[in-house]
Protein backbone atom coordinates (compact mmCIF):
# COMPACT_ATOMS: atom_id res chain seq x y z
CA UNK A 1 -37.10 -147.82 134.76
CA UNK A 2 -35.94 -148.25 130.98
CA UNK A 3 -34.21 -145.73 129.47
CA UNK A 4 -32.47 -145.52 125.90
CA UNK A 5 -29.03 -143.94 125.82
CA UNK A 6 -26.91 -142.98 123.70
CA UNK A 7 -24.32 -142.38 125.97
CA UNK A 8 -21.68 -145.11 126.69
CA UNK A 9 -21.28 -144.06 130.14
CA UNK A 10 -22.60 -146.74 132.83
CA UNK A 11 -22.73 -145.27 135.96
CA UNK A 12 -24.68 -141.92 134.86
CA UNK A 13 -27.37 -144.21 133.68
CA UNK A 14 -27.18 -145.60 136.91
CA UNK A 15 -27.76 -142.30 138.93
CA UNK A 16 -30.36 -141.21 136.08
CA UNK A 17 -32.65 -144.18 136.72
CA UNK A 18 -32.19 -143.36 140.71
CA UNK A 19 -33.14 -139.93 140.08
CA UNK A 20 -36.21 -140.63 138.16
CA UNK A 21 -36.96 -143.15 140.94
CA UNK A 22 -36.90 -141.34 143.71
CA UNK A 23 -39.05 -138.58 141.62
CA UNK A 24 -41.79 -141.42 140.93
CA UNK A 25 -40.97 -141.14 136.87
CA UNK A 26 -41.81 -144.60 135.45
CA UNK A 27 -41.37 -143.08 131.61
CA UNK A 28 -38.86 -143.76 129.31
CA UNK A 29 -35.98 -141.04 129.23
CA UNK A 30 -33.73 -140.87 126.76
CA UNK A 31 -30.05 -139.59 127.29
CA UNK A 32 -28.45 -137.79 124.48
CA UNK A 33 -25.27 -135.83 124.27
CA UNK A 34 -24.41 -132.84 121.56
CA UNK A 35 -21.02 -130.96 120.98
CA UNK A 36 -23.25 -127.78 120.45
CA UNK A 37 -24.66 -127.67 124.14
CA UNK A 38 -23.38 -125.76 127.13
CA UNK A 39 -25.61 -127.37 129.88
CA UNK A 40 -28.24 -130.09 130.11
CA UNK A 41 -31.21 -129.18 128.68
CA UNK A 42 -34.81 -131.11 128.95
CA UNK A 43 -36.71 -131.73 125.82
CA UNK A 44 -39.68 -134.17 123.87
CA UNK A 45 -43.26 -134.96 124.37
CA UNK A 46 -43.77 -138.13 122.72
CA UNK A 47 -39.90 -139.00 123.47
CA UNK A 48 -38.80 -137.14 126.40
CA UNK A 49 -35.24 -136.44 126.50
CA UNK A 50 -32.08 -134.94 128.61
CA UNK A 51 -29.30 -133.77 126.42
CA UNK A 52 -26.02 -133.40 127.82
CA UNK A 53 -22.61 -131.77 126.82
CA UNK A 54 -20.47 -133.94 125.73
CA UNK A 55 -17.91 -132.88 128.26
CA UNK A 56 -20.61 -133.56 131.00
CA UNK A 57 -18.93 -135.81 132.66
CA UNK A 58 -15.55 -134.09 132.75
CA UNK A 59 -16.49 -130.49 133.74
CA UNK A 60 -18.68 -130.68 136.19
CA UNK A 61 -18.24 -132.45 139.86
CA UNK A 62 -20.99 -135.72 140.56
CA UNK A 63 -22.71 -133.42 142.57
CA UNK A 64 -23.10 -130.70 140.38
CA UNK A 65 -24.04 -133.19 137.60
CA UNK A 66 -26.74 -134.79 139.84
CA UNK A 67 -28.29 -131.68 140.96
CA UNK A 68 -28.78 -130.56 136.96
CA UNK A 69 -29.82 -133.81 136.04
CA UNK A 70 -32.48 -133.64 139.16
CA UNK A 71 -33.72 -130.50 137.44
CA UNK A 72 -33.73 -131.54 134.01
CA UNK A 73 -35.75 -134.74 135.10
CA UNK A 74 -38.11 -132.65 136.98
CA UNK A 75 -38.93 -130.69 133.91
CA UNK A 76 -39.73 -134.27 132.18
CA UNK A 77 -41.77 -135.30 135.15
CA UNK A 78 -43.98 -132.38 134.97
CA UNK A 79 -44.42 -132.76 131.09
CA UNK A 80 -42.95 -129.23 131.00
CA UNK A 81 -42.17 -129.51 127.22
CA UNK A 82 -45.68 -129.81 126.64
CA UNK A 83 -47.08 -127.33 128.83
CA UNK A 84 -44.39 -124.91 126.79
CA UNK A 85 -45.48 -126.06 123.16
CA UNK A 86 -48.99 -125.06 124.95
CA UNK A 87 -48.10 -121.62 125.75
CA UNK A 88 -45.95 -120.73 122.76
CA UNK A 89 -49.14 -121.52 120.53
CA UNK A 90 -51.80 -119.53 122.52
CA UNK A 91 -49.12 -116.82 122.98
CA UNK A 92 -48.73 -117.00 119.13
CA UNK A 93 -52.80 -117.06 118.94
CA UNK A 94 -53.35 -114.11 121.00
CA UNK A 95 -49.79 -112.57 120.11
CA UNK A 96 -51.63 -109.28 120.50
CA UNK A 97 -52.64 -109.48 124.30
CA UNK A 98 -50.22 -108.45 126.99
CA UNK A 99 -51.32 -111.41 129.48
CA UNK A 100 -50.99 -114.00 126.89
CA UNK A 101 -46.90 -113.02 126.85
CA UNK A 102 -47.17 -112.34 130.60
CA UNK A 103 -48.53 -115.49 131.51
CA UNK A 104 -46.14 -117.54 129.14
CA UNK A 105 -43.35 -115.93 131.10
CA UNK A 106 -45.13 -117.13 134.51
CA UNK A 107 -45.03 -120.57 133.49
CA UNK A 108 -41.82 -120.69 132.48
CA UNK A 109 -40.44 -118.87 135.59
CA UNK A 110 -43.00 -121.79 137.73
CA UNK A 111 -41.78 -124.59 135.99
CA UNK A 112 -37.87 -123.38 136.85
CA UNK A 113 -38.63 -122.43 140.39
CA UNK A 114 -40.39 -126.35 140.89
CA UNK A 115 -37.38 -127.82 138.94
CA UNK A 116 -35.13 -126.01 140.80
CA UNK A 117 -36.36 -127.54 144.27
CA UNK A 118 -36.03 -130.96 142.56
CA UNK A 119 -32.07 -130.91 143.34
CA UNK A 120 -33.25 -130.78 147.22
CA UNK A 121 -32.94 -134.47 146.59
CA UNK A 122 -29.44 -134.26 147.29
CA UNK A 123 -27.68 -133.29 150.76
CA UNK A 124 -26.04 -130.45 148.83
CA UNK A 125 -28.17 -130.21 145.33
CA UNK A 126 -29.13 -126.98 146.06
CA UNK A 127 -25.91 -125.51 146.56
CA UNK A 128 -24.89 -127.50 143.82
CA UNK A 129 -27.24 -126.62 141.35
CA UNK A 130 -26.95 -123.05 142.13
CA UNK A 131 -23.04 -123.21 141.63
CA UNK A 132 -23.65 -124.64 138.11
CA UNK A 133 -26.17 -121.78 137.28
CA UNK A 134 -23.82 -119.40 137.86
CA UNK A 135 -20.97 -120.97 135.52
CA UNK A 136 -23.29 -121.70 133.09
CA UNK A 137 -24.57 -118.22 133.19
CA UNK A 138 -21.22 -116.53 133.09
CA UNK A 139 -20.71 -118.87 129.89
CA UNK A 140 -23.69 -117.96 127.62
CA UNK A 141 -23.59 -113.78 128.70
CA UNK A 142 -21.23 -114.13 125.53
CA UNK A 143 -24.09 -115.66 123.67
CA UNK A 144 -26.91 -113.20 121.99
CA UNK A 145 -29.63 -116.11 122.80
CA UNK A 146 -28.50 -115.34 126.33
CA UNK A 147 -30.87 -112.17 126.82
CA UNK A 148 -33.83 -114.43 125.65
CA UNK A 149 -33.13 -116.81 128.10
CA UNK A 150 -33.04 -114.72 131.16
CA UNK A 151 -29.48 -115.78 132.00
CA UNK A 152 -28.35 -111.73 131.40
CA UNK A 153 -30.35 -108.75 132.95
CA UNK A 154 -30.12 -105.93 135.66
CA UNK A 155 -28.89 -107.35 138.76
CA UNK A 156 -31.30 -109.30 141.05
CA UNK A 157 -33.80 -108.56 138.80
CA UNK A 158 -32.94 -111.70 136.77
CA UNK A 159 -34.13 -114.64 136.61
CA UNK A 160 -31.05 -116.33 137.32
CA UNK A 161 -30.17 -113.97 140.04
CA UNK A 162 -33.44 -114.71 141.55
CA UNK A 163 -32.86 -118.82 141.14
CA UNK A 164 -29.17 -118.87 142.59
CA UNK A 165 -30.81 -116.75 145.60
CA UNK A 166 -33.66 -119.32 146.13
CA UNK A 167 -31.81 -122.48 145.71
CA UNK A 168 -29.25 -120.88 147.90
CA UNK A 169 -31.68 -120.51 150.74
CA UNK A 170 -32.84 -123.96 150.40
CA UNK A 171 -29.64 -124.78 150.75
């Protein structure tokens, strides 16, 4: 697997090229890191791409940084950027239908819940991962983006409280 990175850091090029390995990716991944981010975050469809943190390394444990990368990489694997672009334009087409903005919201909630079970991977990725979605969501309930996200809401009827819940019982 060949991946371009601007990161200087050996061995988590190492564990990303295992990861995408053991998820049968054979694409090029780029790793990118920006000051501005709080968590990893999957992006491109013509360039796919994991940004990190640049404290990535530093803040989080190797198991907590596998299990987000697992998830990220998942997202990448599934062409989830594209399949987002895809439903933000025929939400935007039929921005006047309910089920357009319903089904939008499916398909992201989908492609989480599959990403999510790509940290099963690990002996203790699930765990892991769900640990990290708690910090990070405690972190960005300062943010106003945060509400858009689905990181905030009323209880267990977040999205977040529903993915630490699920990860925690494939745990």
């Amino acid at each position: 697997v060949l991946f371009r990175s601007h990161l200087a850091q050996g061995d988590l090029n190492d564990r990303v090229a295992a990861i995408l390995q053991r998820l049968s990716v054979r694409r090029k991944i780029r790793l990118l890191q920006s000051p501005g981010l709080t968590g990893p975050i999957a992006f491109g469809i013509l360039r796919p791409s994991v940004g990190l943190p640049v404290d990535f390394a530093a803040r989080f444990s190797r198991a907590e940084q596998d299990a987000m990368l697992a998830h990220e990489l998942a997202h990448l694997a599934s062409r989830d950027p594209l399949w987002y672009l895809l439903a933000d334009v025929s939400s935007a087409a039929l921005w006047w239908h309910p089920q357009a903005w319903w089904a939008r919201r499916r398909l992201h909630r989908a492609s989480e819940l599959a990403a999510d079970e790509a940290a099963a991977i690990f002996p203790d990725g699930p765990g892991a991962l769900a640990r990290c979605l708690v910090s990070l969501g405690k972190q960005m309930t300062g943010f106003p983006a945060a509400s858009r996200m689905g990181v905030e809401g009323g209880g267990f009827r977040s999205n977040l409280a529903e993915r630490v819940q699920r990860l925690l019982r494939l745990a």
